[in-house]
C-alpha atoms as a PDB file:
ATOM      1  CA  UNK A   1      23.774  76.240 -50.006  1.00  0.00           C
ATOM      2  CA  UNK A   2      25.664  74.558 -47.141  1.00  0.00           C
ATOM      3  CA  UNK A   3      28.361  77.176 -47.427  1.00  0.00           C
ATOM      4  CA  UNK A   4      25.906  80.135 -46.999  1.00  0.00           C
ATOM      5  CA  UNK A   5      23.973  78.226 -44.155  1.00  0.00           C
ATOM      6  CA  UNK A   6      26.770  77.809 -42.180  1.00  0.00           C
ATOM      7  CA  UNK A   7      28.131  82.035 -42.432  1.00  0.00           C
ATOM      8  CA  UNK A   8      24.514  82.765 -41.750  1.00  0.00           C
ATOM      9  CA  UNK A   9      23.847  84.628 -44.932  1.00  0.00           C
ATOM     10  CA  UNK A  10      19.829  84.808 -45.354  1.00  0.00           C
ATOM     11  CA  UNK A  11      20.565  86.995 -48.616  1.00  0.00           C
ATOM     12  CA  UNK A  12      23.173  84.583 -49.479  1.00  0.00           C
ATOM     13  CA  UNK A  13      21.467  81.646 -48.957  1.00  0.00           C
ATOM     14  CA  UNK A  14      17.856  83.143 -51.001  1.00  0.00           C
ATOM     15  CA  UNK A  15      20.438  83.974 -53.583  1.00  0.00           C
ATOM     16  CA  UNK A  16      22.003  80.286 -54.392  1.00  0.00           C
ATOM     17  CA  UNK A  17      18.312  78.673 -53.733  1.00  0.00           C
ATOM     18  CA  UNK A  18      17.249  80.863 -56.666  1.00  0.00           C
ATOM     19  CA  UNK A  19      19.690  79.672 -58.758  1.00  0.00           C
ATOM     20  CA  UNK A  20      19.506  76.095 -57.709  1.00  0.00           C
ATOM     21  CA  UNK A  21      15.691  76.370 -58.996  1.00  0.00           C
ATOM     22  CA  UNK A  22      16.463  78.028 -62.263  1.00  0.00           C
ATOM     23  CA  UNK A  23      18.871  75.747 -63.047  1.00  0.00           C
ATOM     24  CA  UNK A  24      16.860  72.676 -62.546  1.00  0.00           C
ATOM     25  CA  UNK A  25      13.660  74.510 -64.335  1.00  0.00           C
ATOM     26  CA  UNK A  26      16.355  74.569 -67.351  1.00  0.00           C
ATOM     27  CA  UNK A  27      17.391  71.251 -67.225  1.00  0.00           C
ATOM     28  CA  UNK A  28      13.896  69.899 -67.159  1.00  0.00           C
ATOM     29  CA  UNK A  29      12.204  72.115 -69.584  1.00  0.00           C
ATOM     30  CA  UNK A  30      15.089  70.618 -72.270  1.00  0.00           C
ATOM     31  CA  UNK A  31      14.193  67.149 -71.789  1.00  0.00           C
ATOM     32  CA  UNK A  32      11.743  65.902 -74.686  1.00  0.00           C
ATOM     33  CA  UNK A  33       8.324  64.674 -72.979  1.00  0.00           C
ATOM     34  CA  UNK A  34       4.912  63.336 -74.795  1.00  0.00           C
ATOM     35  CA  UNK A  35       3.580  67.067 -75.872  1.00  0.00           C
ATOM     36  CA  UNK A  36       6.859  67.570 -78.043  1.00  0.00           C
ATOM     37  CA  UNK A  37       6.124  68.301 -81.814  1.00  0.00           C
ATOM     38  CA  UNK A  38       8.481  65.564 -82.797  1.00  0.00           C
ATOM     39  CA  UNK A  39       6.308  62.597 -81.464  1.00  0.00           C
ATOM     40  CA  UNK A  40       3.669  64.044 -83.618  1.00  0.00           C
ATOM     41  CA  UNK A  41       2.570  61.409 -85.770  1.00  0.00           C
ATOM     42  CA  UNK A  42       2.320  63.548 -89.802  1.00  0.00           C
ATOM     43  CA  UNK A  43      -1.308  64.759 -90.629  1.00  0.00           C
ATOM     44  CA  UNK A  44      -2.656  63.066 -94.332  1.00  0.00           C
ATOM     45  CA  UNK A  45      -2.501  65.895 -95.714  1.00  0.00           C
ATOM     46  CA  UNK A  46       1.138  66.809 -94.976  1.00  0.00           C
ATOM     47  CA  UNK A  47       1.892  63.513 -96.701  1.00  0.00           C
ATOM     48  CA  UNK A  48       0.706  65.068-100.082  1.00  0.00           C
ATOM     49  CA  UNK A  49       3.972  66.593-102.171  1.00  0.00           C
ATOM     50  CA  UNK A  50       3.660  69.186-104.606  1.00  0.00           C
ATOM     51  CA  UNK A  51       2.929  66.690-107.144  1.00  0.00           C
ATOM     52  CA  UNK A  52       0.078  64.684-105.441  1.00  0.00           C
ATOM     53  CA  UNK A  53      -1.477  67.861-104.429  1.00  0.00           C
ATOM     54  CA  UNK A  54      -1.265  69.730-107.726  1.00  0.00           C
ATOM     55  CA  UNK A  55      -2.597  66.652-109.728  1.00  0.00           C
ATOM     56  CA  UNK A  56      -5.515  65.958-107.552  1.00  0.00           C
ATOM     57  CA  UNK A  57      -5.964  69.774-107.495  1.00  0.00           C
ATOM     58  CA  UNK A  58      -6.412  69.999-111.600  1.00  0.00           C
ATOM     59  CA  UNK A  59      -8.037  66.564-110.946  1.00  0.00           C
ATOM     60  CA  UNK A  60     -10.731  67.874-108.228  1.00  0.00           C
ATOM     61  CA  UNK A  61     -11.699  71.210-110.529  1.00  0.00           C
ATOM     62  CA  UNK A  62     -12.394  69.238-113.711  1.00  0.00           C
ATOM     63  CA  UNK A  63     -14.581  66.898-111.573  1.00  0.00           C
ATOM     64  CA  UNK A  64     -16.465  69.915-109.401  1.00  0.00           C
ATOM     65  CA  UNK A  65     -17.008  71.724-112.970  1.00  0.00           C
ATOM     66  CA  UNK A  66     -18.493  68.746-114.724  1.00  0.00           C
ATOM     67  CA  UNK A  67     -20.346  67.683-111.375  1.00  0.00           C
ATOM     68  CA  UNK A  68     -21.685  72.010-111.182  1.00  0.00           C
ATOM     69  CA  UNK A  69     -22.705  71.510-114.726  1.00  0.00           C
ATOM     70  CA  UNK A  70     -24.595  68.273-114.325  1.00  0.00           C
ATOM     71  CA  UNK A  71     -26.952  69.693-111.742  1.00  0.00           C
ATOM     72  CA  UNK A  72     -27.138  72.715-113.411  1.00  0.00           C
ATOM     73  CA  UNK A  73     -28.756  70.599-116.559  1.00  0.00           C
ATOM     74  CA  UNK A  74     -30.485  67.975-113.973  1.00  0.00           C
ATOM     75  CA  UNK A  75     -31.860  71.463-111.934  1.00  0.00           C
ATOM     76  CA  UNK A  76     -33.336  73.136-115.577  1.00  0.00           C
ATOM     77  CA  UNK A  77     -34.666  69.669-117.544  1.00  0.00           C
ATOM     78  CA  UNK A  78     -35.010  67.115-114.694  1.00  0.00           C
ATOM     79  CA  UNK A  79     -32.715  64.902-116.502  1.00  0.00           C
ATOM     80  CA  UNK A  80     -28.756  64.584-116.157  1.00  0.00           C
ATOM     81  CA  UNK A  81     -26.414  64.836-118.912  1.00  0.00           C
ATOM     82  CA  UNK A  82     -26.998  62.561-121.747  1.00  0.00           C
ATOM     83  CA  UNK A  83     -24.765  59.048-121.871  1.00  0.00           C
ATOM     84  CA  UNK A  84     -23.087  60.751-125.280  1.00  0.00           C
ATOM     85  CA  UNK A  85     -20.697  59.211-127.877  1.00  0.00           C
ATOM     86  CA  UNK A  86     -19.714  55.594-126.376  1.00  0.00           C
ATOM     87  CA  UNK A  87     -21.012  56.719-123.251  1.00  0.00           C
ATOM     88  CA  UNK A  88     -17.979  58.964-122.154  1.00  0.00           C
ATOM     89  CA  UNK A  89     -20.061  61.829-121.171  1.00  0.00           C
ATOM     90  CA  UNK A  90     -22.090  59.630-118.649  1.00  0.00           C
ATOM     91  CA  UNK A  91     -19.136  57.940-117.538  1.00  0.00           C
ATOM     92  CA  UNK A  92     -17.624  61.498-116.871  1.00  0.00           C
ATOM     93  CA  UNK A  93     -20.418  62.693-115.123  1.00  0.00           C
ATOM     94  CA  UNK A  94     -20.294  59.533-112.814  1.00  0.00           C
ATOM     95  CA  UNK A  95     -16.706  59.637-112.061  1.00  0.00           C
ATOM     96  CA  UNK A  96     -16.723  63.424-111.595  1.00  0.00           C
ATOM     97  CA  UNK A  97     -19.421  62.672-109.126  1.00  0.00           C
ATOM     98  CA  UNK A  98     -17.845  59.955-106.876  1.00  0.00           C
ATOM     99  CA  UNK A  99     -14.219  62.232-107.542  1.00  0.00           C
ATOM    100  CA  UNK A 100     -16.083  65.551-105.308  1.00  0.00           C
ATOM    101  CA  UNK A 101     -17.525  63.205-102.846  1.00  0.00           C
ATOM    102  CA  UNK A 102     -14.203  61.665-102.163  1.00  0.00           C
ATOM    103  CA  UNK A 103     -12.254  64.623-102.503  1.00  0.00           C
ATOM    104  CA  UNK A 104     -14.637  65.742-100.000  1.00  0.00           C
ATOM    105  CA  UNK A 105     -14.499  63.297 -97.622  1.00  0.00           C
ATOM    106  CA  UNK A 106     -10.828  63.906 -97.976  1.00  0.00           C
ATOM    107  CA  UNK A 107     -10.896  67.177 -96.626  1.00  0.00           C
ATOM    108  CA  UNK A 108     -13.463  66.023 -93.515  1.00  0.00           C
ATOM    109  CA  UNK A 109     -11.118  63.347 -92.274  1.00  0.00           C
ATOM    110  CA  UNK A 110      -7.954  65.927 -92.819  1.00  0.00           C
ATOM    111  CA  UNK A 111     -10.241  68.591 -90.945  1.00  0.00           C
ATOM    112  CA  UNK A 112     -11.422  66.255 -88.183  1.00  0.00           C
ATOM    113  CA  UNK A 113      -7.405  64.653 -87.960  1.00  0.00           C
ATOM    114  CA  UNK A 114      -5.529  67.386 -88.123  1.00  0.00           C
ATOM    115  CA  UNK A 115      -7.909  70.651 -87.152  1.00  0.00           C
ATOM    116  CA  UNK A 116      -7.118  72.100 -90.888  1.00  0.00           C
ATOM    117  CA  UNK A 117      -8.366  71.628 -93.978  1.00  0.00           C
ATOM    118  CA  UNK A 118      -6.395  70.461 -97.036  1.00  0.00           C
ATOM    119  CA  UNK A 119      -3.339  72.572 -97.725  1.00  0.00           C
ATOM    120  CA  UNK A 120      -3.764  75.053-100.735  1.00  0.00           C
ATOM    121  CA  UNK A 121      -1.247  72.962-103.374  1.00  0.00           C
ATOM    122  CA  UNK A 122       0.530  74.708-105.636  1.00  0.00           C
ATOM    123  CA  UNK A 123      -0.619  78.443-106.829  1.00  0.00           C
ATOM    124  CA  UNK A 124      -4.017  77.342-104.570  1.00  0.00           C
ATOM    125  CA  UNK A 125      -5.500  74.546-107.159  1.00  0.00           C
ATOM    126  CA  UNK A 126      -5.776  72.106-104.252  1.00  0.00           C
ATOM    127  CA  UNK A 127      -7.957  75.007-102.277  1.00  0.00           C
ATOM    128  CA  UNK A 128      -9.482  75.683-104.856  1.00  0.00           C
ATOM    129  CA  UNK A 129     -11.113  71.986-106.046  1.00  0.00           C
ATOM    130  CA  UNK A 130     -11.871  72.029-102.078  1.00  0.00           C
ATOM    131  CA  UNK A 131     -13.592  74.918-102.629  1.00  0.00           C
ATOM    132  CA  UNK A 132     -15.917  73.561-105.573  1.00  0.00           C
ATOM    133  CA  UNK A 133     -16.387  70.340-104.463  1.00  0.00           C
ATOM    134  CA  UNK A 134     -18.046  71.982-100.970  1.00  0.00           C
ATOM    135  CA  UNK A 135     -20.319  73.840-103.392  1.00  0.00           C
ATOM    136  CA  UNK A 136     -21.128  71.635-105.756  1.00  0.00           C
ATOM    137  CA  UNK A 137     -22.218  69.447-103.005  1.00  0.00           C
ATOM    138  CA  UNK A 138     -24.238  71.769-101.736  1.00  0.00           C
ATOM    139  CA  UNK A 139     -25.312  72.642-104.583  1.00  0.00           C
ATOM    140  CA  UNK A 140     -26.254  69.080-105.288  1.00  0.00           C
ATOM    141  CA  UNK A 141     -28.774  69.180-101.978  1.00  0.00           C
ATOM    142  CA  UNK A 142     -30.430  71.726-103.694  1.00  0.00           C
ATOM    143  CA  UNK A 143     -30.685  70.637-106.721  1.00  0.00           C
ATOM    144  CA  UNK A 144     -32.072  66.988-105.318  1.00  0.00           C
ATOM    145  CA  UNK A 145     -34.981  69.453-103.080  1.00  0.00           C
ATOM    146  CA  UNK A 146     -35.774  71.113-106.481  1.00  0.00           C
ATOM    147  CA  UNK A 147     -35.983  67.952-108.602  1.00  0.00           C
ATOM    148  CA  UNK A 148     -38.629  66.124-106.009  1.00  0.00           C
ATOM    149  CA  UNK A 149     -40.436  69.421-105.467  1.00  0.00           C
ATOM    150  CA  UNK A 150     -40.816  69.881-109.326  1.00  0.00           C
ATOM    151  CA  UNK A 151     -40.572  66.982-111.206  1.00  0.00           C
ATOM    152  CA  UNK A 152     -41.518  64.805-108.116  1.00  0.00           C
ATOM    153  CA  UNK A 153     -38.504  61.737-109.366  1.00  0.00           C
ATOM    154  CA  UNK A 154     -35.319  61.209-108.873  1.00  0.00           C
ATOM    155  CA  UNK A 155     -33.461  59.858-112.333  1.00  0.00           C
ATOM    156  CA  UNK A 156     -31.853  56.927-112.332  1.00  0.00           C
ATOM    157  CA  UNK A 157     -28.105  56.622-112.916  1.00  0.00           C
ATOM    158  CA  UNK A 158     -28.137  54.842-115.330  1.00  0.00           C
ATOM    159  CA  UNK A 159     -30.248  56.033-118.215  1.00  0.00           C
ATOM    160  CA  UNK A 160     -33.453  53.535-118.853  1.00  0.00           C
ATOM    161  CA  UNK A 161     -34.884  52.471-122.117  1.00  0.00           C
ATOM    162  CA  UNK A 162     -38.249  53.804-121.879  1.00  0.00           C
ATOM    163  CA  UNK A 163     -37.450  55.844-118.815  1.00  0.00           C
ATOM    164  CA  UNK A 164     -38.398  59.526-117.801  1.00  0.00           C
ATOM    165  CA  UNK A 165     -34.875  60.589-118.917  1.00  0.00           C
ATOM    166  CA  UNK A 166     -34.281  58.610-122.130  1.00  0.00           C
END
């Protein structure tokens, strides 16, 4: 620059100023700042391996499909599924029920986290038990409207001697 200042140049001197600024605007744009991907702490759900997500995949669609069924018997008799041998069905039910909600709430605090819901797992099973749990959820608002508008109760959980639903 001090070269082309002192023969007068103007094109000369517009010339090396350009590349001056270039240059810098390289140097700067390789340093790593705040905004680069590789400070980015891992979302929850990128923490899941094939495994994790496949398991609680198979795991979320057994739970939405007994949960779906469950209202689907609660929505036609006002009653849920009966306890059953040893009380395994109830205890399915129940499980399948808490399973969706937290497979749900899952797949809020990945949304809200991350801006994305929960990845798809492997051949989509973990998209999939998203998918039913959402629905059977809603399904289950429904359901709850219908049983107070028609049978004006609510069962309990746990089956009563003597109750509506024993």
């Amino acid at each position: 620059s001090r070269v082309a200042s002192v023969m007068g140049n103007p094109h000369l001197n517009s010339i090396l100023r350009t590349n001056n600024n270039n240059l810098s605007t390289k140097l700067h744009a390789e340093e790593p700042d705040s905004n680069d991907d590789r400070n980015v702490n891992p979302s929850p759900s990128s923490s899941l391996g094939e495994s994790e997500a496949g398991i609680l995949g198979i795991s979320g669609i057994v739970a939405a499909s007994i949960m779906i069924y469950s209202e689907s018997v609660l929505f036609q008799t006002g009653c849920g599924l009966p306890a059953g041998p040893a009380g395994l069905v109830g205890a399915a039910e129940g499980v399948s029920y808490l399973g969706v909600v937290g497979l749900v709430g899952f797949s809020l605090f990945t949304k809200i986290t991350t801006g994305s819901g929960l990845p798809p797992g492997p051949r989509g099973v973990l998209g999939l038990a998203e998918g039913l749990s959402y629905l059977a959820v809603l399904a289950g608002i429904f359901v709850l409207i219908a049983q107070v508008t028609n049978f004006g109760y609510i069962p309990n959980a746990v089956p009563m001697e003597g109750g509506m639903c024993s």
